[in-house]
PDB file of N, CA and C in Angstrom:
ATOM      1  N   UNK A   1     118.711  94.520  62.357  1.00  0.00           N
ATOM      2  CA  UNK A   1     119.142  95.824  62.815  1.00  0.00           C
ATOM      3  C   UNK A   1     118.059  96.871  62.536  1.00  0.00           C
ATOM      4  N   UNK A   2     117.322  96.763  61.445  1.00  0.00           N
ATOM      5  CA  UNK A   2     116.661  97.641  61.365  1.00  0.00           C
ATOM      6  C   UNK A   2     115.204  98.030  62.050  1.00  0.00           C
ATOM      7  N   UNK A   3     114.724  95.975  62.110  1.00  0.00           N
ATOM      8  CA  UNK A   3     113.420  96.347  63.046  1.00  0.00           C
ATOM      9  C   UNK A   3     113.849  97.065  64.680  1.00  0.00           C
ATOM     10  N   UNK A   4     115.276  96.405  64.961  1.00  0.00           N
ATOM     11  CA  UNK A   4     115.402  97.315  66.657  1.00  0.00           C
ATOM     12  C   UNK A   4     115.653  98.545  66.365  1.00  0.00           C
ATOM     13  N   UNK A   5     115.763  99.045  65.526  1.00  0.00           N
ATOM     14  CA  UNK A   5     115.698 100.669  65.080  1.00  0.00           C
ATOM     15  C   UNK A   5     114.192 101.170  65.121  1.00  0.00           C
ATOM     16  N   UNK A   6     113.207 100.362  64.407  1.00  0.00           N
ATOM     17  CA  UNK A   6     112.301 100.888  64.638  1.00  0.00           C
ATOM     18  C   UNK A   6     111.716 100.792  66.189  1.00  0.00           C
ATOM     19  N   UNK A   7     112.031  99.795  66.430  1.00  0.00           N
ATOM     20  CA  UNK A   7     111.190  99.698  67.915  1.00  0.00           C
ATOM     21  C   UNK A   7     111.836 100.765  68.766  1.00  0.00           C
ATOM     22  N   UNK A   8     113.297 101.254  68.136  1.00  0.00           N
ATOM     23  CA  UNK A   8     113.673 102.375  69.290  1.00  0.00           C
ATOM     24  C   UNK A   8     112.694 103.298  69.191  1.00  0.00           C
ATOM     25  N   UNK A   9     113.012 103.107  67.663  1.00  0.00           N
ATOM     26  CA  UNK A   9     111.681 105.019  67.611  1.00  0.00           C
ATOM     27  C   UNK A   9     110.329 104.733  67.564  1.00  0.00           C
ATOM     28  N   UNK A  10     109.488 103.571  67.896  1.00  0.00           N
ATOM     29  CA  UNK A  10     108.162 103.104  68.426  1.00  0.00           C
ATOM     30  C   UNK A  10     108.015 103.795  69.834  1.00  0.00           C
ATOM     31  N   UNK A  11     109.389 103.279  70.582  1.00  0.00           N
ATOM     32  CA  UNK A  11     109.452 103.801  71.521  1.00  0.00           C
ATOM     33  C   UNK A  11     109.490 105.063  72.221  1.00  0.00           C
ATOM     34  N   UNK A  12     110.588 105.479  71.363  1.00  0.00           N
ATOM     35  CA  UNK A  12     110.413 107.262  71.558  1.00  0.00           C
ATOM     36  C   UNK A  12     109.189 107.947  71.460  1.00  0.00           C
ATOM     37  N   UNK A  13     108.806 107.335  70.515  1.00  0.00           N
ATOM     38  CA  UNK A  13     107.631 108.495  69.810  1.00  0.00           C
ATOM     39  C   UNK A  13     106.366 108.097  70.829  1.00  0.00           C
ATOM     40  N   UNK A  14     106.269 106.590  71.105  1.00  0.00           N
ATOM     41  CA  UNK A  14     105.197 106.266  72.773  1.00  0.00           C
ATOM     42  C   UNK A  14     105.204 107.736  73.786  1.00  0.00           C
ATOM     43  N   UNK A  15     106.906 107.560  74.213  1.00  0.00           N
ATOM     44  CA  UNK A  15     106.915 108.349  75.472  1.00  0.00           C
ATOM     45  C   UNK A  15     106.982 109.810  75.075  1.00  0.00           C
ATOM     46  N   UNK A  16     107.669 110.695  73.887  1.00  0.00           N
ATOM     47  CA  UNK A  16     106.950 112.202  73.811  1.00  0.00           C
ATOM     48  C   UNK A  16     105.416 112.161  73.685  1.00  0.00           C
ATOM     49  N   UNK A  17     105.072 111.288  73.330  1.00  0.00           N
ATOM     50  CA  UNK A  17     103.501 111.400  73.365  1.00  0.00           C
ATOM     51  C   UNK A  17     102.754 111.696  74.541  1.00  0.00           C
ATOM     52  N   UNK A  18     103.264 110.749  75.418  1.00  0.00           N
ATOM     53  CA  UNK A  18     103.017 110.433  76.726  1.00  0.00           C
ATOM     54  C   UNK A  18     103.594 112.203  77.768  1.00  0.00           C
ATOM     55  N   UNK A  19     104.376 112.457  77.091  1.00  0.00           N
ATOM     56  CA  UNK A  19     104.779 113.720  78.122  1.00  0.00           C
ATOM     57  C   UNK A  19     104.029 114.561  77.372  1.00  0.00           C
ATOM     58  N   UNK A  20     104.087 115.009  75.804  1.00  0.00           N
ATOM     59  CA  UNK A  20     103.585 116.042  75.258  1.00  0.00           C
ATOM     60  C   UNK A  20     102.059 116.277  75.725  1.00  0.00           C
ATOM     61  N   UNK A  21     101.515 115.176  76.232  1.00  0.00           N
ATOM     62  CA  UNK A  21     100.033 115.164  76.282  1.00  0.00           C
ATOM     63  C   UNK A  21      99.501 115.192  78.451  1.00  0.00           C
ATOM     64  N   UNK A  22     100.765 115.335  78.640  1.00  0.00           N
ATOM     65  CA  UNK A  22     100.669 115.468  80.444  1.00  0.00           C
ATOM     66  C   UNK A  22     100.777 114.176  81.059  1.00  0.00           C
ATOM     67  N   UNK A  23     100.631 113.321  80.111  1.00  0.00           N
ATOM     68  CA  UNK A  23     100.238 111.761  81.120  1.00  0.00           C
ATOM     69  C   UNK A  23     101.505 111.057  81.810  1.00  0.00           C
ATOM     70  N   UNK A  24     102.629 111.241  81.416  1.00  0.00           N
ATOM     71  CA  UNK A  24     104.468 111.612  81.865  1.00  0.00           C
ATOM     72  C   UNK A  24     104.684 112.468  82.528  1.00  0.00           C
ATOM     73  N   UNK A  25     104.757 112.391  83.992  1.00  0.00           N
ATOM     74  CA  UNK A  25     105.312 113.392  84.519  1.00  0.00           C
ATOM     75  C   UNK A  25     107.253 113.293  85.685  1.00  0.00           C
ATOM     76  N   UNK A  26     107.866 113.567  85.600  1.00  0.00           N
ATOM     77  CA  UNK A  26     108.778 113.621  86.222  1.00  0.00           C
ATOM     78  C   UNK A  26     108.381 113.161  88.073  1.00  0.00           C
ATOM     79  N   UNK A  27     109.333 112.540  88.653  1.00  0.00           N
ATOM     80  CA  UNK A  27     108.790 112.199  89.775  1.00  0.00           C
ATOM     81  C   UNK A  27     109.439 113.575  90.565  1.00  0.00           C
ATOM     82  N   UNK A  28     108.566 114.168  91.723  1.00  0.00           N
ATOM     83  CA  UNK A  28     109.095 115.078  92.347  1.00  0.00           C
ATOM     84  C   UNK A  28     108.922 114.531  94.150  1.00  0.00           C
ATOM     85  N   UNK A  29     110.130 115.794  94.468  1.00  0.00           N
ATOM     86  CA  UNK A  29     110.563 115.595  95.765  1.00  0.00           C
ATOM     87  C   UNK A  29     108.879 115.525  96.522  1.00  0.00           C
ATOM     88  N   UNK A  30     108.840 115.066  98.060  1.00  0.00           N
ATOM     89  CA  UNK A  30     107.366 115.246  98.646  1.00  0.00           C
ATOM     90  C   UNK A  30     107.757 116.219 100.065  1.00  0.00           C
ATOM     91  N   UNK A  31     106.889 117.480  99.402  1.00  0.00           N
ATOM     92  CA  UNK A  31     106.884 118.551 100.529  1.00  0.00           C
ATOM     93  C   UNK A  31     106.968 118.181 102.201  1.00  0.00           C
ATOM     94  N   UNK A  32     108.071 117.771 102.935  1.00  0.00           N
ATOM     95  CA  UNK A  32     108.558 117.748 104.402  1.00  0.00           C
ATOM     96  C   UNK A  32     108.356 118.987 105.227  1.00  0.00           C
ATOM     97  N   UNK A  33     107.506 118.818 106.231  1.00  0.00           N
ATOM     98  CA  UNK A  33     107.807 120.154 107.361  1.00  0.00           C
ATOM     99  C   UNK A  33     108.745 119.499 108.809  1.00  0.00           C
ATOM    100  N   UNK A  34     108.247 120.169 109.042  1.00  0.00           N
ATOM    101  CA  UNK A  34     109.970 119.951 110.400  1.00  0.00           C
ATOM    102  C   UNK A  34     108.716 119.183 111.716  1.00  0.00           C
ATOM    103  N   UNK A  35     107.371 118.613 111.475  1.00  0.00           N
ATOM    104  CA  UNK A  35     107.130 117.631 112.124  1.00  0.00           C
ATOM    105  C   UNK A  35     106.876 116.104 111.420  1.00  0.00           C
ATOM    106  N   UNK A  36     107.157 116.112 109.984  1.00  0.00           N
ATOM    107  CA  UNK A  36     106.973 115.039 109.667  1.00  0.00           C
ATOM    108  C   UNK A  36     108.126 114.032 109.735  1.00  0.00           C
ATOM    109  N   UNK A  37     109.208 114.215 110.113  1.00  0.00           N
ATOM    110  CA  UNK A  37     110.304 113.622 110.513  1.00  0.00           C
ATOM    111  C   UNK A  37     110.134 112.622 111.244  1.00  0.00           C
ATOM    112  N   UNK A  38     109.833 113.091 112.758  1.00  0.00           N
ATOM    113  CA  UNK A  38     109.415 112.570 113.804  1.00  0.00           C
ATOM    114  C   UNK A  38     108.420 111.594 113.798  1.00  0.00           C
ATOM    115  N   UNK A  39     107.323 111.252 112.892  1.00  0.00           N
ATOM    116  CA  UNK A  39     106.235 110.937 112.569  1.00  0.00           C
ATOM    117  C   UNK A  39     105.700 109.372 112.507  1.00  0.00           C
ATOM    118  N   UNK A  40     106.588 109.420 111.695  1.00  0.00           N
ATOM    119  CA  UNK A  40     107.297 107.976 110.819  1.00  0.00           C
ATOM    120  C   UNK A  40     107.589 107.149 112.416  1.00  0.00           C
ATOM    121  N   UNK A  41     108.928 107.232 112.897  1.00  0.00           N
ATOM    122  CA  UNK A  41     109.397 106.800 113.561  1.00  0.00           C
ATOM    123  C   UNK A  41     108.570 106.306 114.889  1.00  0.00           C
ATOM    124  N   UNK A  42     108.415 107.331 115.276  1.00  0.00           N
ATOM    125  CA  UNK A  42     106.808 107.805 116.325  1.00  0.00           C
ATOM    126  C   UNK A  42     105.811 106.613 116.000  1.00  0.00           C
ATOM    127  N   UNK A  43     105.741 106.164 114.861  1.00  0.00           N
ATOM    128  CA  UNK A  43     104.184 105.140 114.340  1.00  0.00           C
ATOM    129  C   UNK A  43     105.133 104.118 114.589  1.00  0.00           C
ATOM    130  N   UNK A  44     106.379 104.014 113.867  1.00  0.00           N
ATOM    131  CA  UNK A  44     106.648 102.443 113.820  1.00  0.00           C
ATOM    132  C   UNK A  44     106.899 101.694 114.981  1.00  0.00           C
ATOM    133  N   UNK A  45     107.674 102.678 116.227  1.00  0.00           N
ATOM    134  CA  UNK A  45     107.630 102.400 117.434  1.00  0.00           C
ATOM    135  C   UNK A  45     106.201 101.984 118.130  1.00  0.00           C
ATOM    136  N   UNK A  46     105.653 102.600 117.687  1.00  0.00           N
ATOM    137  CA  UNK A  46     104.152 102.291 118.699  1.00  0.00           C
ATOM    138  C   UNK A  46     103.640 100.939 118.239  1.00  0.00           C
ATOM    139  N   UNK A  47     103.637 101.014 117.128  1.00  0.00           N
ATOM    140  CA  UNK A  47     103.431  99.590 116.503  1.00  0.00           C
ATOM    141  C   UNK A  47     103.918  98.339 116.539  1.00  0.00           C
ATOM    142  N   UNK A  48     105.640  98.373 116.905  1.00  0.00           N
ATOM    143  CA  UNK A  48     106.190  97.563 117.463  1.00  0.00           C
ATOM    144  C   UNK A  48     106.125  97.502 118.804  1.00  0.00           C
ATOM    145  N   UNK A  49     105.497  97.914 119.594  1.00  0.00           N
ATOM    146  CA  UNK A  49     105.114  97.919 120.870  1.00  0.00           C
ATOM    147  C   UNK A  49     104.085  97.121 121.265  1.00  0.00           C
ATOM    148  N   UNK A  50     102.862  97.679 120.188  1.00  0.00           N
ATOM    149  CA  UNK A  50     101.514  96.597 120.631  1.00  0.00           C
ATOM    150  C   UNK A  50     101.957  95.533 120.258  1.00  0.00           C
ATOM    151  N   UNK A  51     102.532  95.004 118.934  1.00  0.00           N
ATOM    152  CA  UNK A  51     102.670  93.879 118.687  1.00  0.00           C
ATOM    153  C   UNK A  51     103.675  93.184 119.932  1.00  0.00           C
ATOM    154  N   UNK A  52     104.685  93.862 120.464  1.00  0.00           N
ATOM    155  CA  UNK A  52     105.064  92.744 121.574  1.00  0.00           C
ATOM    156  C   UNK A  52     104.187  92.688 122.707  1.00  0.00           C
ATOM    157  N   UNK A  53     103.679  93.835 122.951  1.00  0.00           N
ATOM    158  CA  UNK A  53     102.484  93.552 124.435  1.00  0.00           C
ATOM    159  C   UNK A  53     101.444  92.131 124.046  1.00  0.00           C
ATOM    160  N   UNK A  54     100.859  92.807 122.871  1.00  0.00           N
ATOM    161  CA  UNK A  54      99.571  91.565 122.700  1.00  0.00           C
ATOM    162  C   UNK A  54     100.604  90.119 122.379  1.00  0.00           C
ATOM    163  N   UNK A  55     101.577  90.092 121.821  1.00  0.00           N
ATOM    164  CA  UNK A  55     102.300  88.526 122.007  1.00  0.00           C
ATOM    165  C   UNK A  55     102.424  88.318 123.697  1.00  0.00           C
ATOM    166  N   UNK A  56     103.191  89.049 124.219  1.00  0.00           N
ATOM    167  CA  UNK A  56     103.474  88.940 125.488  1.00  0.00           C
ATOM    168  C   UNK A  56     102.187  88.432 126.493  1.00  0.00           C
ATOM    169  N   UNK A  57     100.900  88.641 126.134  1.00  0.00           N
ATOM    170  CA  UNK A  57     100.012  88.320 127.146  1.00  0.00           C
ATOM    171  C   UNK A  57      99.632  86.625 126.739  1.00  0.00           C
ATOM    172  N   UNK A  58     100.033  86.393 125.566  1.00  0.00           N
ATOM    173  CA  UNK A  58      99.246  84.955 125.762  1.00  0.00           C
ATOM    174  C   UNK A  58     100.546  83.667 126.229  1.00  0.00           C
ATOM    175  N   UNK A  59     101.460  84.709 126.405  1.00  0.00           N
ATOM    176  CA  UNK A  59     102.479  83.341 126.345  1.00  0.00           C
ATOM    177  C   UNK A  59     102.642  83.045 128.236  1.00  0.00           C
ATOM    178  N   UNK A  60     101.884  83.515 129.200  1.00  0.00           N
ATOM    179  CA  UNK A  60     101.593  83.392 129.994  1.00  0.00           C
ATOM    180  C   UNK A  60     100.965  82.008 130.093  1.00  0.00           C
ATOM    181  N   UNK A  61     100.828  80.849 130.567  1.00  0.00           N
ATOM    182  CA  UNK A  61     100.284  79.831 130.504  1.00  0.00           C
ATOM    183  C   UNK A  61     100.985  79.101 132.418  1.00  0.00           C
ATOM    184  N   UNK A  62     100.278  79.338 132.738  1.00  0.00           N
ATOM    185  CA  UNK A  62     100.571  79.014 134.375  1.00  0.00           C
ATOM    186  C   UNK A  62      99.465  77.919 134.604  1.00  0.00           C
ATOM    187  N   UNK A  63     100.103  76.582 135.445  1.00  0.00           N
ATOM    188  CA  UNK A  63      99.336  75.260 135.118  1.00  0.00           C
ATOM    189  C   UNK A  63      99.088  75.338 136.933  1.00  0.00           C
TER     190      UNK A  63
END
């Protein structure tokens, strides 16, 4: 019982370290404007597009 006591406060005292000193930071939201919405979607479509065109041309095989 007592060494997992210490390892709690090994632990603690790791991570105030880690914040007191900047290297911990909280994760924050990522600044959105009203075209990055669209953006995303916009790429993945296009992308799933070439990939069926360029499949689509080789499966052509006419004897």
């Amino acid at each position: 019982m007592t060494i997992l006591l210490y390892c709690i406060g090994a632990a603690l005292l790791v991570l105030t370290g880690a914040a007191a000193s900047g290297g911990l930071t909280l994760p924050r939201r990522r600044e959105t404007s009203a075209g990055d919405g669209a953006a995303p979607e916009d790429q993945l479509t296009r992308d799933i597009r070439a990939l069926l065109a360029y499949g689509g041309e080789e499966e052509n095989d006419e004897v």
